[in-house]
Protein backbone atom coordinates (compact mmCIF):
# COMPACT_ATOMS: atom_id res chain seq x y z
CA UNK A 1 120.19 116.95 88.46
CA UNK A 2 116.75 115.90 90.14
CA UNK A 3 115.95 118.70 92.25
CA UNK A 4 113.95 117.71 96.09
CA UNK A 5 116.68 114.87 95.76
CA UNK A 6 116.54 115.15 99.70
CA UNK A 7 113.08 113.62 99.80
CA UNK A 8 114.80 109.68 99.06
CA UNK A 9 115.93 110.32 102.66
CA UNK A 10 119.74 111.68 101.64
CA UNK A 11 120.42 108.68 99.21
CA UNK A 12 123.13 109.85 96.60
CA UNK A 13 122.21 109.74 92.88
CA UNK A 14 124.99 106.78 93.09
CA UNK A 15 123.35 104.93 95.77
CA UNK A 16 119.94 105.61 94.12
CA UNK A 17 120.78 104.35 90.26
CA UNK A 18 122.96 101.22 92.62
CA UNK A 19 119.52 99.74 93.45
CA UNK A 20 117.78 100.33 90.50
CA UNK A 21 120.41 99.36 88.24
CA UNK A 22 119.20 95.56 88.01
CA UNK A 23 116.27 97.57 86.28
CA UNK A 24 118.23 100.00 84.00
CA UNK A 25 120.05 97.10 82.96
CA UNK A 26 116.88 95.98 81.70
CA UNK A 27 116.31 98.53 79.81
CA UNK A 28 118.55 99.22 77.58
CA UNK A 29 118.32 101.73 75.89
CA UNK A 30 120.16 105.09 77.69
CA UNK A 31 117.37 107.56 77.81
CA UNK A 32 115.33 104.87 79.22
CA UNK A 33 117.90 104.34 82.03
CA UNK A 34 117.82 108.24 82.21
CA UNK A 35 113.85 108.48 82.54
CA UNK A 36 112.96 105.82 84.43
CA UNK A 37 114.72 106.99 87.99
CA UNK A 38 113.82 110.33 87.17
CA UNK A 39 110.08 109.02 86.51
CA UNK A 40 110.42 106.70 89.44
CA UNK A 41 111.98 109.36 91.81
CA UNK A 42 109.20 111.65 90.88
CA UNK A 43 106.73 109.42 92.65
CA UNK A 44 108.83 108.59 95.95
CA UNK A 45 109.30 112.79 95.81
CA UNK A 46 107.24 115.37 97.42
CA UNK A 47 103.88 116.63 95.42
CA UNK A 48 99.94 116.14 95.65
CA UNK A 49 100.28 115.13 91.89
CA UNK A 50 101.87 112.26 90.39
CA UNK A 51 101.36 112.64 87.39
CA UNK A 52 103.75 113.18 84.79
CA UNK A 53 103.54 116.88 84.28
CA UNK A 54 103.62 118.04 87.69
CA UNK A 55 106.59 115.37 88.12
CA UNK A 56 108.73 117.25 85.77
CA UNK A 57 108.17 120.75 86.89
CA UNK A 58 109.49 119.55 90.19
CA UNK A 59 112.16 117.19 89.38
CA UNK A 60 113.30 117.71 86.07
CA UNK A 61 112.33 120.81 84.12
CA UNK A 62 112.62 120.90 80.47
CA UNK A 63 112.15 116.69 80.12
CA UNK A 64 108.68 116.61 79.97
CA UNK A 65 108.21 115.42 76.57
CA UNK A 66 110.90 112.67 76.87
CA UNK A 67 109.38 111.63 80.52
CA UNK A 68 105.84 111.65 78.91
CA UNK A 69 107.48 109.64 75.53
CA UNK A 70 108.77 107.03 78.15
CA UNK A 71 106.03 106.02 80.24
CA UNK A 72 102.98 106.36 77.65
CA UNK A 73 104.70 105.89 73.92
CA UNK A 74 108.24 104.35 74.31
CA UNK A 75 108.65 101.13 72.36
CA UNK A 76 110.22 98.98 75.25
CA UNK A 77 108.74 95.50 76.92
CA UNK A 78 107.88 96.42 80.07
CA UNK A 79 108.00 92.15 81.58
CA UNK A 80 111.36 92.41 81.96
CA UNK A 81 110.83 95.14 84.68
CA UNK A 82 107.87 93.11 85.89
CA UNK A 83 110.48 89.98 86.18
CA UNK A 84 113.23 91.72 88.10
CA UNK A 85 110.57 93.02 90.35
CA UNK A 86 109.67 89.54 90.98
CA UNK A 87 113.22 88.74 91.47
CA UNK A 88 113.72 91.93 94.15
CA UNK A 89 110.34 91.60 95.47
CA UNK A 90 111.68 87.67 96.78
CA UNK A 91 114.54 88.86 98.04
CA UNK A 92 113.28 91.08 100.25
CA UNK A 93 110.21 88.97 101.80
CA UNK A 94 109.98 86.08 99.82
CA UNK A 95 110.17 82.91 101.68
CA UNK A 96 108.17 79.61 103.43
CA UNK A 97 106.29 82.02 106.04
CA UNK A 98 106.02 84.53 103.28
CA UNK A 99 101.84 85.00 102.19
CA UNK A 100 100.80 85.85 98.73
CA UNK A 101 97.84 87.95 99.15
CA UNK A 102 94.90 88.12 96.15
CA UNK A 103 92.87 91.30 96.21
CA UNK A 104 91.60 94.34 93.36
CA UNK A 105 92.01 97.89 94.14
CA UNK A 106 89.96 100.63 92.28
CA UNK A 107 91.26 104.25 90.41
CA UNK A 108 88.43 106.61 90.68
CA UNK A 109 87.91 107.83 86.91
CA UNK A 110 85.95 110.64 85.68
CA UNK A 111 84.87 110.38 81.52
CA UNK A 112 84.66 106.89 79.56
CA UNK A 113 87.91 107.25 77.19
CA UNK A 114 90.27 106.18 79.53
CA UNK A 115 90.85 102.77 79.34
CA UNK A 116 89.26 99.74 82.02
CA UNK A 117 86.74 102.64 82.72
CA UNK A 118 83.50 101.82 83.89
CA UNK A 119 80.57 101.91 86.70
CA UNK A 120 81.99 99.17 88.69
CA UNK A 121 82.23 98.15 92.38
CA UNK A 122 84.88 100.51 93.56
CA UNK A 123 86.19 98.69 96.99
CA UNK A 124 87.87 102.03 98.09
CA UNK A 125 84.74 104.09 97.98
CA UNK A 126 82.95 101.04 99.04
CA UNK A 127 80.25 101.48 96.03
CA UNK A 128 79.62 101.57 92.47
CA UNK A 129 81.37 104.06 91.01
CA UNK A 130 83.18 105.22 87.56
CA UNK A 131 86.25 103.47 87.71
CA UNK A 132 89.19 101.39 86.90
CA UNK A 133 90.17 98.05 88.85
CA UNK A 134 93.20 96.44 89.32
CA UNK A 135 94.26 92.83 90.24
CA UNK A 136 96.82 93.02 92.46
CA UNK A 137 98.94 90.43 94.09
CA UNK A 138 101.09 91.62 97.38
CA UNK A 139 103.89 89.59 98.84
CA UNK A 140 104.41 89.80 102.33
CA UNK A 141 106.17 88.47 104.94
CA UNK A 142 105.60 89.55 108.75
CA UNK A 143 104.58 93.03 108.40
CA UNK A 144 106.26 94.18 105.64
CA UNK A 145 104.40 93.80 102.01
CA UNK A 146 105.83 94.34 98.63
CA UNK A 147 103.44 94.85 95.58
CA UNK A 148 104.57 92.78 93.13
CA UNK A 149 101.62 92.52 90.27
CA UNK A 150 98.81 95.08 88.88
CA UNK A 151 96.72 94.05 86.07
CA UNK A 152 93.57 95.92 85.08
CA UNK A 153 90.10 93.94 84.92
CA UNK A 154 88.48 94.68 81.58
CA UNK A 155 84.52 94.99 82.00
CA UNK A 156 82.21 93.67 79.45
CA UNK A 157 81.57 97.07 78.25
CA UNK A 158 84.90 97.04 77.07
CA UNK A 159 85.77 93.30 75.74
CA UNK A 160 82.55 93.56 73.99
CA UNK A 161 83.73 96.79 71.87
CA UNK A 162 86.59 96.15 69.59
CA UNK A 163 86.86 99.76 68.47
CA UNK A 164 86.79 100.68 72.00
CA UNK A 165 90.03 98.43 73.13
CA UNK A 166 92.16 99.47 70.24
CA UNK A 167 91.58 102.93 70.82
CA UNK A 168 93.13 102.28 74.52
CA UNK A 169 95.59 100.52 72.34
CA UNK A 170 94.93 97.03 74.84
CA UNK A 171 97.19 94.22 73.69
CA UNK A 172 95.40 91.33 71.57
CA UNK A 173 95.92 88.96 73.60
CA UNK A 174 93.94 90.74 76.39
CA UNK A 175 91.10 91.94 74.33
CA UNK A 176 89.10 88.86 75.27
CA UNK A 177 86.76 88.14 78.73
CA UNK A 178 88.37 87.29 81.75
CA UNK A 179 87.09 87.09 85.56
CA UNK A 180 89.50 88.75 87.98
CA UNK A 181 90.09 85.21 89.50
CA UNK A 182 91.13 84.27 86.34
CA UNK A 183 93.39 87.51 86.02
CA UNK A 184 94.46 86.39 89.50
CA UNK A 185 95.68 83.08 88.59
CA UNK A 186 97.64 83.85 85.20
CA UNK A 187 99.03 86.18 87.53
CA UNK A 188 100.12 83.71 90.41
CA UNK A 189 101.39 81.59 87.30
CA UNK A 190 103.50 84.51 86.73
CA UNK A 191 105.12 84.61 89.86
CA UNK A 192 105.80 80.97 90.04
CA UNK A 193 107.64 80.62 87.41
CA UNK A 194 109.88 83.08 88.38
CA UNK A 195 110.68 80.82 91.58
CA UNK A 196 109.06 83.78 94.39
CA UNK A 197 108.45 82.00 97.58
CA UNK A 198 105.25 82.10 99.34
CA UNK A 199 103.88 79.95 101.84
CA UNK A 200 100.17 80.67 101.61
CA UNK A 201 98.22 82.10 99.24
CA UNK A 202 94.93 84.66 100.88
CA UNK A 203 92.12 86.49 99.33
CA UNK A 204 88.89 87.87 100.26
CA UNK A 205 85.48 86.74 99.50
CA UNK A 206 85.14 87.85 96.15
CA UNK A 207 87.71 85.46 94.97
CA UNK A 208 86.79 82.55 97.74
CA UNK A 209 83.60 82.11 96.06
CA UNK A 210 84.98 81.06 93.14
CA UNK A 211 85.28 77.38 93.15
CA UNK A 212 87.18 77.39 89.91
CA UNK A 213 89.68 79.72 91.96
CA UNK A 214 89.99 77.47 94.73
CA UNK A 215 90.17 74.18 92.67
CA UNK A 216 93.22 76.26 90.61
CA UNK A 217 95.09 77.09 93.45
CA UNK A 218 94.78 73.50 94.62
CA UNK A 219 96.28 71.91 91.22
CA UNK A 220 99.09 74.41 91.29
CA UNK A 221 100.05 72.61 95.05
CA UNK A 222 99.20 75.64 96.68
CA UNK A 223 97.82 76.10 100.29
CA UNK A 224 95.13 79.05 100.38
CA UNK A 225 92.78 80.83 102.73
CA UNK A 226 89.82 82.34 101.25
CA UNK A 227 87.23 84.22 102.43
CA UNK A 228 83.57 83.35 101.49
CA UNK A 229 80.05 84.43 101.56
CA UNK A 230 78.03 83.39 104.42
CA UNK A 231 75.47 80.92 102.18
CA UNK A 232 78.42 79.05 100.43
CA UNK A 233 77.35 75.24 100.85
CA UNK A 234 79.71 72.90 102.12
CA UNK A 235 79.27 69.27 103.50
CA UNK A 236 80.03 67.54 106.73
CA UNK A 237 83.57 65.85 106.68
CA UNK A 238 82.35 62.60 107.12
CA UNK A 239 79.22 62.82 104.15
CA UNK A 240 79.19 59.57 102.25
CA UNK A 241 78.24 59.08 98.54
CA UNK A 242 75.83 56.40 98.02
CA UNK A 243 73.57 54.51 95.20
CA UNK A 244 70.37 56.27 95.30
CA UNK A 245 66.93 53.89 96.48
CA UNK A 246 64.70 54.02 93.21
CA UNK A 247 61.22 52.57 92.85
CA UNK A 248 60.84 49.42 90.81
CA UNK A 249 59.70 50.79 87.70
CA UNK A 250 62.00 53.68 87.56
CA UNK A 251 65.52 54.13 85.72
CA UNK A 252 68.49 52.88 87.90
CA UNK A 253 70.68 55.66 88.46
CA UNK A 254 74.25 56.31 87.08
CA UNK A 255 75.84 58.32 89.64
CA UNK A 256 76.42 57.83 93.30
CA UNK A 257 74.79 60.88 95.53
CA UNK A 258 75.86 61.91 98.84
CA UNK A 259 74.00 60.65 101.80
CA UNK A 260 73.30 64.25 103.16
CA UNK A 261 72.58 67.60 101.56
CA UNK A 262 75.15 70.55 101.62
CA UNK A 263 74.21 73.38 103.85
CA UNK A 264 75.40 76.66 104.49
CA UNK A 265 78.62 77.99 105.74
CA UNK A 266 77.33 79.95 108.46
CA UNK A 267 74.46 76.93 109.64
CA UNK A 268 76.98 74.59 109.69
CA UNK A 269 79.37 76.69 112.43
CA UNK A 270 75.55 77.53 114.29
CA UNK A 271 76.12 75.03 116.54
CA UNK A 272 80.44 74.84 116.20
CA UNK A 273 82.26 76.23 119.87
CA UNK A 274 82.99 79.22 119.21
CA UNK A 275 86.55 80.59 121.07
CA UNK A 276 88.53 83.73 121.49
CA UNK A 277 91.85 83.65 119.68
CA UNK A 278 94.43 86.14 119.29
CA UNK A 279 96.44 86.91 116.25
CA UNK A 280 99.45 89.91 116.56
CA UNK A 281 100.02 92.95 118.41
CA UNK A 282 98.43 95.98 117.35
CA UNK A 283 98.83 99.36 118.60
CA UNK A 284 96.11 99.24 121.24
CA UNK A 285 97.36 96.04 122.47
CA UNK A 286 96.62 92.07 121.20
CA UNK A 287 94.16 91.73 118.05
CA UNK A 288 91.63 89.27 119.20
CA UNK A 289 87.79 88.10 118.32
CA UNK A 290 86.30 84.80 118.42
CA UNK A 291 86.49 82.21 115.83
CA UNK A 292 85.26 78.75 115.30
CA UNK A 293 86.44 75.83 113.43
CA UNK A 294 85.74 72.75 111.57
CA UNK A 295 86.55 70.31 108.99
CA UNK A 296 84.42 70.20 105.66
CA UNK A 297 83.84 69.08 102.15
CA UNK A 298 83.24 72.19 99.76
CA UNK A 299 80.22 71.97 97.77
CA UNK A 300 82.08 72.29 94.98
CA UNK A 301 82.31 68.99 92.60
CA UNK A 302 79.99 68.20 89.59
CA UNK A 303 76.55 68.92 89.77
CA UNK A 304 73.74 66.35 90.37
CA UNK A 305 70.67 65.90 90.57
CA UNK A 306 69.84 64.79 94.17
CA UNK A 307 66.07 62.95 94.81
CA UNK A 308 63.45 65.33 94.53
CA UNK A 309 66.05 68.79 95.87
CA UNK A 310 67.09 69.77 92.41
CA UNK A 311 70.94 69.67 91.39
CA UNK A 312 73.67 70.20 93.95
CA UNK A 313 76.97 70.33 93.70
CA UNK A 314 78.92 67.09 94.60
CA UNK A 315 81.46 67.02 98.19
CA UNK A 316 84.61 68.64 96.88
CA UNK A 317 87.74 68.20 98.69
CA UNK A 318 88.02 68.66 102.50
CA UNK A 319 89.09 71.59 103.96
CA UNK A 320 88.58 73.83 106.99
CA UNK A 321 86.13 75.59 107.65
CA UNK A 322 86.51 79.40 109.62
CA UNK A 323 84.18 81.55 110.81
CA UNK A 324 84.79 84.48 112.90
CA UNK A 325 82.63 86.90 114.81
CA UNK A 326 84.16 90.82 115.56
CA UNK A 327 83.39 92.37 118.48
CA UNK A 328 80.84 94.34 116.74
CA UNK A 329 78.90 91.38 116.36
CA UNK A 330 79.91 90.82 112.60
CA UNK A 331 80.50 87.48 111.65
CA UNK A 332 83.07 86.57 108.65
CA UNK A 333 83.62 83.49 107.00
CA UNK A 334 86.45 81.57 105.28
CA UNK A 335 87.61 78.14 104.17
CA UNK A 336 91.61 76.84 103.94
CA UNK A 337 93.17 73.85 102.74
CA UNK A 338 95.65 73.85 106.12
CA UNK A 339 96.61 70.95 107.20
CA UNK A 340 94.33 69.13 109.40
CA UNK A 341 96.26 69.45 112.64
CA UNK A 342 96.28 73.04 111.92
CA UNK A 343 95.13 74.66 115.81
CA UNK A 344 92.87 77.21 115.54
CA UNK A 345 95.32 80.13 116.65
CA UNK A 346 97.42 79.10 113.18
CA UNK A 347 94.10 79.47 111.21
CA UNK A 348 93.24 82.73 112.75
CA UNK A 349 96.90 84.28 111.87
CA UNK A 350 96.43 82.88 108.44
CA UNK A 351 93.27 84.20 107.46
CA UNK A 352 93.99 87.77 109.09
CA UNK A 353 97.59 88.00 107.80
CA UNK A 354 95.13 89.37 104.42
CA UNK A 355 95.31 92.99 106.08
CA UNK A 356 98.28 93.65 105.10
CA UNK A 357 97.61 94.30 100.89
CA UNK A 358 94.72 97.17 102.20
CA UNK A 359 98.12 99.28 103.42
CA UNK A 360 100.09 98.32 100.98
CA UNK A 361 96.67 99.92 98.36
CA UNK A 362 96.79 102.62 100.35
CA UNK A 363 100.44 103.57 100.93
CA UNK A 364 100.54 103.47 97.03
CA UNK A 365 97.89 105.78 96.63
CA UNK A 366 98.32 108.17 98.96
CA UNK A 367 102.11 108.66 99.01
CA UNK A 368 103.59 107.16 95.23
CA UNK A 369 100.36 108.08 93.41
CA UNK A 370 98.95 105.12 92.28
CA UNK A 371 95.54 106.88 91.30
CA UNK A 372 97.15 109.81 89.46
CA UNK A 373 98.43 108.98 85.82
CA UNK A 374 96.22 110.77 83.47
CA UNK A 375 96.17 109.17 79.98
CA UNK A 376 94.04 106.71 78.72
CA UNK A 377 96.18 103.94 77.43
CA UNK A 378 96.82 100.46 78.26
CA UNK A 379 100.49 100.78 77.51
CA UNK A 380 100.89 104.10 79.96
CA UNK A 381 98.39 102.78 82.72
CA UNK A 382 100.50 99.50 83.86
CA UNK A 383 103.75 100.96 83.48
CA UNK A 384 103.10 104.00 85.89
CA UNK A 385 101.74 101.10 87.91
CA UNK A 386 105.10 99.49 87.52
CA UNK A 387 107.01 102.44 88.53
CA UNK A 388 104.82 103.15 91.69
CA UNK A 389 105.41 99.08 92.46
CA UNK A 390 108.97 99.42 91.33
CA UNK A 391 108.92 103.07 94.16
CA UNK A 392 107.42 101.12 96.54
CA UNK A 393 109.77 97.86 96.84
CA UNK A 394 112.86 100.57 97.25
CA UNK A 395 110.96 102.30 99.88
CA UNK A 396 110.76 98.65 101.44
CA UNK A 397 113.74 98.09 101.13
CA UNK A 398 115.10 101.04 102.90
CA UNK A 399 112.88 100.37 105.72
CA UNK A 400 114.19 96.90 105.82
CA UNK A 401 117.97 98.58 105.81
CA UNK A 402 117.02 100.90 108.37
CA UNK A 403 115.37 98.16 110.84
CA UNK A 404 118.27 96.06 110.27
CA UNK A 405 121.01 98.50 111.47
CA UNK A 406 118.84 99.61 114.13
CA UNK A 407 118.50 96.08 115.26
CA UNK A 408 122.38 95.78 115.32
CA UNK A 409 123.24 99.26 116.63
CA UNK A 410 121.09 97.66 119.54
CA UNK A 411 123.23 94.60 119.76
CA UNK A 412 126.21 96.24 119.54
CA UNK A 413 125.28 98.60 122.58
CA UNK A 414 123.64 95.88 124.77
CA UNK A 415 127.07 94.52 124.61
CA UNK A 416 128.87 97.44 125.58
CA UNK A 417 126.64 98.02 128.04
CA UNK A 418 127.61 94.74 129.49
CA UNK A 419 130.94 94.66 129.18
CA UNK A 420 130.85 98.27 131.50
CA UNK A 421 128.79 96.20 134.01
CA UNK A 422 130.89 92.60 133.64
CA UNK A 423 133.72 95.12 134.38
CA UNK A 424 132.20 96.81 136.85
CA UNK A 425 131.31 94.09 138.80
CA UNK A 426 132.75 90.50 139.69
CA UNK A 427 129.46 88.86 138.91
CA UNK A 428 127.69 88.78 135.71
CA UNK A 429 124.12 88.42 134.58
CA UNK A 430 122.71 87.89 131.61
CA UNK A 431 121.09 91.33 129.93
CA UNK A 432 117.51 92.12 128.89
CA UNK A 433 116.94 90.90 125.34
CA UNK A 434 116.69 93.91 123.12
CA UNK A 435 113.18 94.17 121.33
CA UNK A 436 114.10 94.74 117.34
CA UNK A 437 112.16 97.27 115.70
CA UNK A 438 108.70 96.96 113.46
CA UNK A 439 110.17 96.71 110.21
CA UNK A 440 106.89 98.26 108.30
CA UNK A 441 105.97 101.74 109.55
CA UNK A 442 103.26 103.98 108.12
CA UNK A 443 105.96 106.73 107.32
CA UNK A 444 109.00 106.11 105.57
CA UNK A 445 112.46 106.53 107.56
């Protein structure tokens, strides 16, 4: 019996083991089914500590050793969880208007055994820090996201030390470099083979810089809204390449150049009309700021060498171009493959839509414990991960549940409040439509 079973919100253990059992099935084994919504209830449950110790005092005493076995030791492939995730995950948000949102969130880590661990940028604290960092990809559609990936970015202090990544016990075929763009995209290849529907794929600045990111999400047919630092070059939409003039004794040239050179994100919007848009509602009323718009070629093809300026990159392929300016004076920028026609409200909902992932970090953190598993493995690191993703599509799903009978408890008594008036009076009119409610909230229902 899991004791605090009243903090899933008065489920039943049938109800409970009904959603997960795509999962358990999964699994296999029958102590695995046994552990994992024990392991997975632990996190959803009340606690400052997640972590597997603490977890069993509370919810199962006496299974420590079996919990621990199952989340840092068992011998079981933890991608078939990861693919019915995927699978649940879709069918909860995944569609055309769905986003697929890019981003890396960092575990605070004390010591140098534990493994990912390293002074890194730590976009929590909002410096360098001791730390793990995670890829993560979120799937979201209106306001409600669902975490569906969470890979940890090895450092170069780590791929560089092979005694170092088989102590963590780190697979093989992850012992080698890779960029967390790279991470992101293997990642995103993940998630499309297993058919989840997105619309849009967004990310912030420290993937939008990365041309090879960009040009990747472009050959996988993707549309995408990155941010980007402020000195990215780009090129007018209308540059030109052309055969340079040479003088008579010199070697003709082999490559066109472009007519112009590339300039800088932000002092090519300098003189762009700049316009207040509004995105969504917020709780103080309309989000707003100003933003300004136009159409570009990225700075982003094969370098050349360009008269007497050195190499620059060659015009890439066009794209918009989005800056946007807070009322605190900051000024943002971004670039999207949109359509053309694409009005500058769209672009603005597009590129904001990224908020959403920052809750989603946060919401895993602070209430299903994210930050809290304690060993140093590979292995035990991304399943807890899993678990806490696995806790937090149920809890989105129950909000989901929980909007959805609201919404039709609503319906039901508009219309019984009509029919009383229709009956009341000869003359009907038509009723007040009934406003549905937010389907993500910041506490759970």
């Amino acid at each position: 019996m899991i004791h605090g079973w009243s903090a899933l919100g008065g489920l039943t253990m049938a109800e409970w083991k009904g959603w997960l059992k795509p999962f358990l099935q999964r699994l296999g084994h029958k102590t695995r089914q046994r552990m994992c919504p024990l392991y997975v209830a632990g996190l959803i449950g009340p606690g400052d500590r997640k972590s597997v110790q603490p977890m069993a005092e509370r919810l199962a005493t006496g299974n420590y050793d079996q919990l621990h076995h199952f989340i840092a030791d068992g011998v079981w492939d933890e991608s078939s969880l990861e693919s019915e995730l995927l699978n649940q995950a879709d069918g909860l948000v995944g569609g055309k208007d769905a986003v697929l949102v890019i981003d890396d969130t960092s575990l605070p880590k004390k010591g140098e055994r534990s493994v990912g661990v390293a002074a890194q940028y730590a976009s929590a604290l909002g410096k360098t820090a001791n730390c793990q960092t995670l890829v993560s990809l979120t799937l979201a559609r209106g306001e409600v996201p669902v975490m569906i990936a969470l890979r940890l970015f090895l450092p170069d202090s780590w791929t560089s030390d092979l005694s170092r990544l088989k102590r963590a016990r780190v697979p093989v075929e992850h012992r080698t470099a890779g960029s967390k763009p790279e991470i992101a995209l293997a990642e995103i290849d993940r998630a499309m083979a297993a058919n989840v529907r997105f619309g849009c794929v967004l990310a912030d600045a420290g993937y939008g810089l990365s041309a090879p990111f960009r040009q990747g999400l472009t050959e996988r047919g993707l549309a995408w809204a990155v941010g980007i630092p402020r000195h990215l070059k780009v090129y007018p939409v209308n540059v030109k390449l052309i055969w340079p003039i040479t003088k008579v004794r010199g070697k003709p040239r082999k490559h066109h150049v472009p007519d112009i050179l590339s300039i800088a994100a932000e002092q090519m919007l300098a003189s762009a009309r700049w316009k207040t848009a509004s995105w969504r509602s917020g709780t103080k009323g309309r989000l707003k700021a100003r933003f300004a718009a136009v159409r570009v070629r990225t700075a982003d093809g094969p370098p050349r060498r360009i008269w007497d300026k050195g190499q620059q990159h060659l015009p890439g392929d066009e794209a918009w171009l989005i800056g946007e300016q807070r009322a605190s004076g900051e000024k943002k920028y971004y670039l999207a493959n949109l359509p053309a026609s694409t009005d500058l409200r769209a672009l603005a909902a597009t590129i904001k839509a990224r908020w959403i992932c920052e809750q989603a970090h946060q919401q895993l953190k602070e209430e299903l414990g994210l930050d809290h598993f304690e060993g140093r493995s590979w292995q035990g690191l991304h399943r807890h991960a899993l678990m806490t993703m696995i806790a937090y599509a149920f809890l989105q799903y129950r909000r989901l549940a929980h909007a959805g009978r609201k919404k039709t408890n609503q319906r039901a008594s508009a219309s019984a409040n009509h029919a009383r008036s229709t009956s009341r009076h000869r003359r009907s009119h038509p009723t007040a439509a009934i406003a549905a409610m937010p389907l993500l909230q910041k506490t759970y229902p």
